[in-house]
Protein backbone atom coordinates (compact mmCIF):
# COMPACT_ATOMS: atom_id res chain seq x y z
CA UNK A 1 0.00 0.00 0.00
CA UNK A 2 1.47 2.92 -0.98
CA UNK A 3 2.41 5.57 1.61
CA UNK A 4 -0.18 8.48 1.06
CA UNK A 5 -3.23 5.64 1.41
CA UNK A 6 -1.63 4.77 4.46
CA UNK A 7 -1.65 8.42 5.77
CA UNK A 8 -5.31 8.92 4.50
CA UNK A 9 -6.38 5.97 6.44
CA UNK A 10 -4.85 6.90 9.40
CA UNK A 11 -6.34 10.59 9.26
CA UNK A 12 -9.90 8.90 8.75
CA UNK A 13 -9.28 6.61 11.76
CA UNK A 14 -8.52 9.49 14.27
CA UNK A 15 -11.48 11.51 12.57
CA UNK A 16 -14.00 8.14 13.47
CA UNK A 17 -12.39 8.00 16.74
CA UNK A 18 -12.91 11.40 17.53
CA UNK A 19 -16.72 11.19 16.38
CA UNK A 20 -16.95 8.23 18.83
CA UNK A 21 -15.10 9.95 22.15
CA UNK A 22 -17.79 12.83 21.11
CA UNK A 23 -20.96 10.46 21.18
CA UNK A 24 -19.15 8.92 24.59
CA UNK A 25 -19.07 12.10 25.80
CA UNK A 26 -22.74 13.61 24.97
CA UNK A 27 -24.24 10.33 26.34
CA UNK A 28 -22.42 10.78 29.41
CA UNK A 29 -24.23 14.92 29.75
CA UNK A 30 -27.47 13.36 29.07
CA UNK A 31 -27.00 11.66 32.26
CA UNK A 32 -29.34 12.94 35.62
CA UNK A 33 -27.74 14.78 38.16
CA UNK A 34 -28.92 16.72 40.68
CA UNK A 35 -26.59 18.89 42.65
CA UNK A 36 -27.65 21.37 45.60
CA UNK A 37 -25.78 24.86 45.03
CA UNK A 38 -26.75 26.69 48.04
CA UNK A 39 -29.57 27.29 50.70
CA UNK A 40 -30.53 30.45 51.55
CA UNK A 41 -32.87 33.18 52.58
CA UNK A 42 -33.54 35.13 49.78
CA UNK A 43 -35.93 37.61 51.03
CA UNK A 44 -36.29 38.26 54.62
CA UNK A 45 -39.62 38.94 54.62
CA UNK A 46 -40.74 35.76 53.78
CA UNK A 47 -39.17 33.03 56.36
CA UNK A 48 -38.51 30.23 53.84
CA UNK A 49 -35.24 28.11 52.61
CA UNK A 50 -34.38 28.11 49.12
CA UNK A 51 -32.77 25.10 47.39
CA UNK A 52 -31.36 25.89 43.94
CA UNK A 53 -31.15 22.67 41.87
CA UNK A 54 -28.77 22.35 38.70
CA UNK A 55 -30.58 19.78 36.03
CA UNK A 56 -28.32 19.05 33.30
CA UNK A 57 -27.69 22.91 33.24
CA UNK A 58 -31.46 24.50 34.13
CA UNK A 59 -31.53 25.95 37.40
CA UNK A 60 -34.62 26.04 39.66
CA UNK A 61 -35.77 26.27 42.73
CA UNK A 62 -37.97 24.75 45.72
CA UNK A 63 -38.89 26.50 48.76
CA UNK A 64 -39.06 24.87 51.91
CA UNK A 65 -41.55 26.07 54.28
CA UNK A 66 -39.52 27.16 57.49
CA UNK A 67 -42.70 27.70 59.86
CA UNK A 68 -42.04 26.56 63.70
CA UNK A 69 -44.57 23.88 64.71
CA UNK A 70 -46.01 24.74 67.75
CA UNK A 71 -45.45 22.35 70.63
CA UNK A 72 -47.34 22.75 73.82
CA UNK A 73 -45.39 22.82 76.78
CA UNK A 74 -46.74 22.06 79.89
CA UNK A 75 -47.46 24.37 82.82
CA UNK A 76 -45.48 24.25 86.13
CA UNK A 77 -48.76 26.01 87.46
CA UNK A 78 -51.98 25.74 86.22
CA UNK A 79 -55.89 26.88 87.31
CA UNK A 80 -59.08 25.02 87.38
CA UNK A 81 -63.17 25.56 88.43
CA UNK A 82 -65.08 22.85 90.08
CA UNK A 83 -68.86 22.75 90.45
CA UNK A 84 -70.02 20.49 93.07
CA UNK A 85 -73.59 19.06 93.18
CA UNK A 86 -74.34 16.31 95.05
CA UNK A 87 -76.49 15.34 98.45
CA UNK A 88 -75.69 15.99 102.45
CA UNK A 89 -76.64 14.37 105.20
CA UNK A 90 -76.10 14.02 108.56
CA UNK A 91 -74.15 10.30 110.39
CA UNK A 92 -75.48 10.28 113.83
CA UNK A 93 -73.66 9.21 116.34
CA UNK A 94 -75.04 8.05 120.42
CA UNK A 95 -75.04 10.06 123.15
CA UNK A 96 -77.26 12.82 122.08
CA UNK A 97 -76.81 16.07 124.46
CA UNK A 98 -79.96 18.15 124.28
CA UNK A 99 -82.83 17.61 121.84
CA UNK A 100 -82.30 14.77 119.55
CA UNK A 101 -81.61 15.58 115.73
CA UNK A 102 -84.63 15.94 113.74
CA UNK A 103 -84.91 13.51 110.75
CA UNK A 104 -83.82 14.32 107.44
CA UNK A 105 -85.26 13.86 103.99
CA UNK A 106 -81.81 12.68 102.50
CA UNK A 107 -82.92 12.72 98.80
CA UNK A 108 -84.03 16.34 99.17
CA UNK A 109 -80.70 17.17 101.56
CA UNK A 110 -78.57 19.24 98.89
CA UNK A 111 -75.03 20.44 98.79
CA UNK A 112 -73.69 22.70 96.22
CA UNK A 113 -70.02 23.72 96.26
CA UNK A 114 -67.95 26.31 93.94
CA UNK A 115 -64.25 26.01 94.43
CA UNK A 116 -60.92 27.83 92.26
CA UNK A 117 -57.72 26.04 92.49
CA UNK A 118 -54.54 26.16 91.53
CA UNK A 119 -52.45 23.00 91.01
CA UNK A 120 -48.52 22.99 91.27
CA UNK A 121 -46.75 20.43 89.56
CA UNK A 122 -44.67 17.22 91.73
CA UNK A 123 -43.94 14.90 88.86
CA UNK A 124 -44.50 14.97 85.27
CA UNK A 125 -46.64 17.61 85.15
CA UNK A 126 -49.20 14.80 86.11
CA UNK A 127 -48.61 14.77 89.75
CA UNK A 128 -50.14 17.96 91.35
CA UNK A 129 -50.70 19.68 94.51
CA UNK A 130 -53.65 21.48 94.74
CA UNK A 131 -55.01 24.41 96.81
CA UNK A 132 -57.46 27.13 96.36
CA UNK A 133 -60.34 28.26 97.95
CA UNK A 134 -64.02 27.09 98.10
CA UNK A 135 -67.69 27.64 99.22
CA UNK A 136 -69.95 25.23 100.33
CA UNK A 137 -73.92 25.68 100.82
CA UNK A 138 -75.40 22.82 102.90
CA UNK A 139 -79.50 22.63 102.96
CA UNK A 140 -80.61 19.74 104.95
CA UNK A 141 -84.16 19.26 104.67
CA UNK A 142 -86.11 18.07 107.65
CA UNK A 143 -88.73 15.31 106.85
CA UNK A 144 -91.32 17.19 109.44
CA UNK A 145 -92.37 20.19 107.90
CA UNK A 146 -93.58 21.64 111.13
CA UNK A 147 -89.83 21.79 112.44
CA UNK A 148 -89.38 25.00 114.19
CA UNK A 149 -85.31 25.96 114.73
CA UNK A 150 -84.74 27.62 118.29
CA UNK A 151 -82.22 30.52 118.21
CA UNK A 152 -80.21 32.13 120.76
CA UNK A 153 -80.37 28.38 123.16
CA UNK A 154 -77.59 27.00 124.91
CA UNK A 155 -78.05 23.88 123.43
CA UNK A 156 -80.16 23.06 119.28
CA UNK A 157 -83.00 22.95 120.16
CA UNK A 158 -86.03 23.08 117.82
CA UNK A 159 -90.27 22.16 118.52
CA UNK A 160 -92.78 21.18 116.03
CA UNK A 161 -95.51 23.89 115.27
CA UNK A 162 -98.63 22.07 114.31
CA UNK A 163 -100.70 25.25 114.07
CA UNK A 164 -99.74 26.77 110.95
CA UNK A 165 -99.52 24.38 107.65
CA UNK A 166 -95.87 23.99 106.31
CA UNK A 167 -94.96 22.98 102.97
CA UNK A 168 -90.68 22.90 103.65
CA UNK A 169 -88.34 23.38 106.55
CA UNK A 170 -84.75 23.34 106.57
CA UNK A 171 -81.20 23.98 107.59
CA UNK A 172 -79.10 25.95 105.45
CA UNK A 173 -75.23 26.56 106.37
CA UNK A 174 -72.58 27.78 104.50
CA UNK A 175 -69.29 27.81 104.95
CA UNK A 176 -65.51 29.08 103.31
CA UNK A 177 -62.44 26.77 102.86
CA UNK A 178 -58.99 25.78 101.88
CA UNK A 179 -58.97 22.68 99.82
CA UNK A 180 -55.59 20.91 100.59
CA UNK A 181 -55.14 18.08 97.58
CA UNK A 182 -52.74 15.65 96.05
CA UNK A 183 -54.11 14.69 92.14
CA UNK A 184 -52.80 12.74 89.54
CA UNK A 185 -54.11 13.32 85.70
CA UNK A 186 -53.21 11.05 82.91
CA UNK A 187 -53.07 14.35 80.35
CA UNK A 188 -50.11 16.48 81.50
CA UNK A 189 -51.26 19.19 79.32
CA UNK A 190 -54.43 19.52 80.44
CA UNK A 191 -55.92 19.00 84.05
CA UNK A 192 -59.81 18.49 82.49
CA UNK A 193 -59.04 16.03 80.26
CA UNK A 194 -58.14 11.98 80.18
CA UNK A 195 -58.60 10.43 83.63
CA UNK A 196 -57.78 11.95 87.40
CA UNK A 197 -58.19 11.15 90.80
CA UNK A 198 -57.26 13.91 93.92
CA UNK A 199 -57.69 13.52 97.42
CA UNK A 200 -57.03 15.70 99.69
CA UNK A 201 -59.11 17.79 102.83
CA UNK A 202 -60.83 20.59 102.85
CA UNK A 203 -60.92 23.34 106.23
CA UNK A 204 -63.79 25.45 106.38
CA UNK A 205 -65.02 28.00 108.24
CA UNK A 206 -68.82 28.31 109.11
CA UNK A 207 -69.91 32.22 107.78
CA UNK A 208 -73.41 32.18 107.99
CA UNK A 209 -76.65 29.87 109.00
CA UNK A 210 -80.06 30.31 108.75
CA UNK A 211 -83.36 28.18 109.35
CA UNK A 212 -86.24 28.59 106.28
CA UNK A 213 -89.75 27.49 106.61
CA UNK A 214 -91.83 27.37 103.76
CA UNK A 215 -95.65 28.54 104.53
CA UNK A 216 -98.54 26.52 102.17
CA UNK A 217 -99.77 30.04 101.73
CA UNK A 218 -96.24 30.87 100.36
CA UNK A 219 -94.96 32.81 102.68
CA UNK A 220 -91.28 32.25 103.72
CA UNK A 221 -89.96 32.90 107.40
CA UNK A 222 -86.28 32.81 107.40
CA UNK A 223 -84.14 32.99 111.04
CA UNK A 224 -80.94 33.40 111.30
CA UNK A 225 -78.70 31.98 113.58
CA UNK A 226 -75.53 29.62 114.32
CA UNK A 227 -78.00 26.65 115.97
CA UNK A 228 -74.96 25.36 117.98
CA UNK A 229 -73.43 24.36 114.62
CA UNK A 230 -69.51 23.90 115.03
CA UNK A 231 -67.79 27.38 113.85
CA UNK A 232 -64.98 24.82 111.85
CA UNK A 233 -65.40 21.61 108.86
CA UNK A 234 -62.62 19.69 108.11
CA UNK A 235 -63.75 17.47 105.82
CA UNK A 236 -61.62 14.58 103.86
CA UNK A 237 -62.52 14.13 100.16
CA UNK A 238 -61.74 12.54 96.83
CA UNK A 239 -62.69 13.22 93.20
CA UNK A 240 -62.31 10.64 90.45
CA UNK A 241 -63.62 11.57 86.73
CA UNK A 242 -62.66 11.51 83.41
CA UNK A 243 -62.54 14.51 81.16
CA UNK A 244 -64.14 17.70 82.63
CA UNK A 245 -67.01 14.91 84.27
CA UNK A 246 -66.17 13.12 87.97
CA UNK A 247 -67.87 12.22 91.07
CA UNK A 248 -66.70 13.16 94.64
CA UNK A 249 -67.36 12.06 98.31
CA UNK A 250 -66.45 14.04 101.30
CA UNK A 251 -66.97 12.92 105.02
CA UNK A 252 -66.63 15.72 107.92
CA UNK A 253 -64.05 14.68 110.82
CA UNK A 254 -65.48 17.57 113.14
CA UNK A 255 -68.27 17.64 114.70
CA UNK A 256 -71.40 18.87 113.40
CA UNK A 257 -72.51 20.66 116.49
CA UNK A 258 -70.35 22.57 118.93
CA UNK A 259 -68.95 19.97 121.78
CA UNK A 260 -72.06 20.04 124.21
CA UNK A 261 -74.50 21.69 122.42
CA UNK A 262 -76.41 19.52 120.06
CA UNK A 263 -76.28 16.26 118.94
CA UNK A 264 -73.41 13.73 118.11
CA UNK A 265 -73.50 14.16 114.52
CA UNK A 266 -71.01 14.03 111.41
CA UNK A 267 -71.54 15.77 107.99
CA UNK A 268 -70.91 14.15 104.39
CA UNK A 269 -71.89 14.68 101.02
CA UNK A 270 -71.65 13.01 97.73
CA UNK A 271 -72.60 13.83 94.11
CA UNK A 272 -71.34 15.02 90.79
CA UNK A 273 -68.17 17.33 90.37
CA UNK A 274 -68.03 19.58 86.78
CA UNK A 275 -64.33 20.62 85.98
């Protein structure tokens, strides 16, 4: 083969070759890649990160949403209402000093209470102590209408008045308080809700008393007057519920009546508590 075929070939060779490392080298840019440039804040303004993507050469960009979530922490202290609504009565006891007790008319002996608390968390923000203050309004209901209260007596005292026709008697004492409480609540973040249990005492303070009778006519003759009730109530309790729903029992470790003056006698009530 003569020399300048030889050349020509060889030219044509490297020219093919070329065309082929070309090919080779677009197929290999046709490949997908994705590379993250930078990540930044472009306008402050709007609280978002920007991702700029290179794809085979086009730039563009996704936006991130950089919004906080918001977590609720739980209080160290929180505040809570309770309704009470249940029924009193009275647990005699022997020994009776003066006149005996008049009987009561237990499913018409009401006790409504209204107490603000505050509960510090122990443990977990699940275990709480609890304190506040509270009101209590007792109305026992005597079975006898004709039950006359006797004020201003050394001992309670009380006749039956069989003259005038009598429709309702009753009892009525109120008294203020300290609820003392330990609670657990299976929601740390919120003392209403999930399940709970407390238990705890109460201390109250007798503020006012009264007698009502309750004419047929309509007429309403209200005295008022301590009745040898004890001036203090300390009074055990416990609330179990679930949600903002429970029931509660309490059971008063004081005397009803003032030591010597009335009956041996213990207070307790029972019901529904609303959170």
């Amino acid at each position: 083969m003569k020399p300048r075929y030889i050349i020509t070939l060889a030219i044509g060779l490297f020219f093919i070759g070329s065309a082929f490392a070309q090919t080779d080298s677009a197929e290999i840019k046709k490949e997908k890649r994705i590379v993250i440039i930078k990540k930044t804040h472009e306008n402050d303004s709007i609280q978002r990160d920007t991702i700029e993507i290179n794809l085979d050469n086009d730039d563009f960009d996704i936006e991130l949403d950089d919004q906080e979530k918001s977590v609720y922490q739980p209080q160290g202290i929180i505040n809570e209402g309770a309704f009470n609504f249940g029924f009193a009565g009275l647990m005699r006891g022997t020994n009776p000093v003066g006149n005996e007790l008049p009987e009561l008319s237990n499913g018409k002996s009401l006790h409504i209470g209204l107490e603000q608390s505050w509960g510090f968390n122990l443990i977990a923000h699940k275990v709480r102590f609890w304190t506040g203050i509270r009101y209590d309004i007792m109305n026992y209901r005597f079975s006898n209408s004709n039950v006359r209260l006797a004020a201003d007596q050394p001992n309670f005292s009380y006749a039956l008045d069989s003259l005038n026709n009598s429709s309702k008697s009753k009892l009525v004492v109120n008294y203020i308080g300290v609820p003392l409480a330990i609670g657990y609540n299976s929601d740390a973040n919120n003392a209403d809700e999930g399940f709970w249990i407390r238990a705890g005492v109460n201390a109250g303070y007798r503020v006012r008393a009264h007698s009502k009778v309750k004419i047929e006519s309509g007429n309403k003759d209200k005295l008022f007057d301590d009745f040898n009730t004890n001036n203090f109530a300390v009074s055990p309790f416990v609330y179990l519920g679930y949600n903002s729903v429970g029931i509660y029992a309490r059971m008063t470790t004081t005397p009803f009546f003032t030591e010597n003056q009335g009956a041996a006698a213990n207070a307790f009530q029972f019901g529904i508590v609303f959170m």
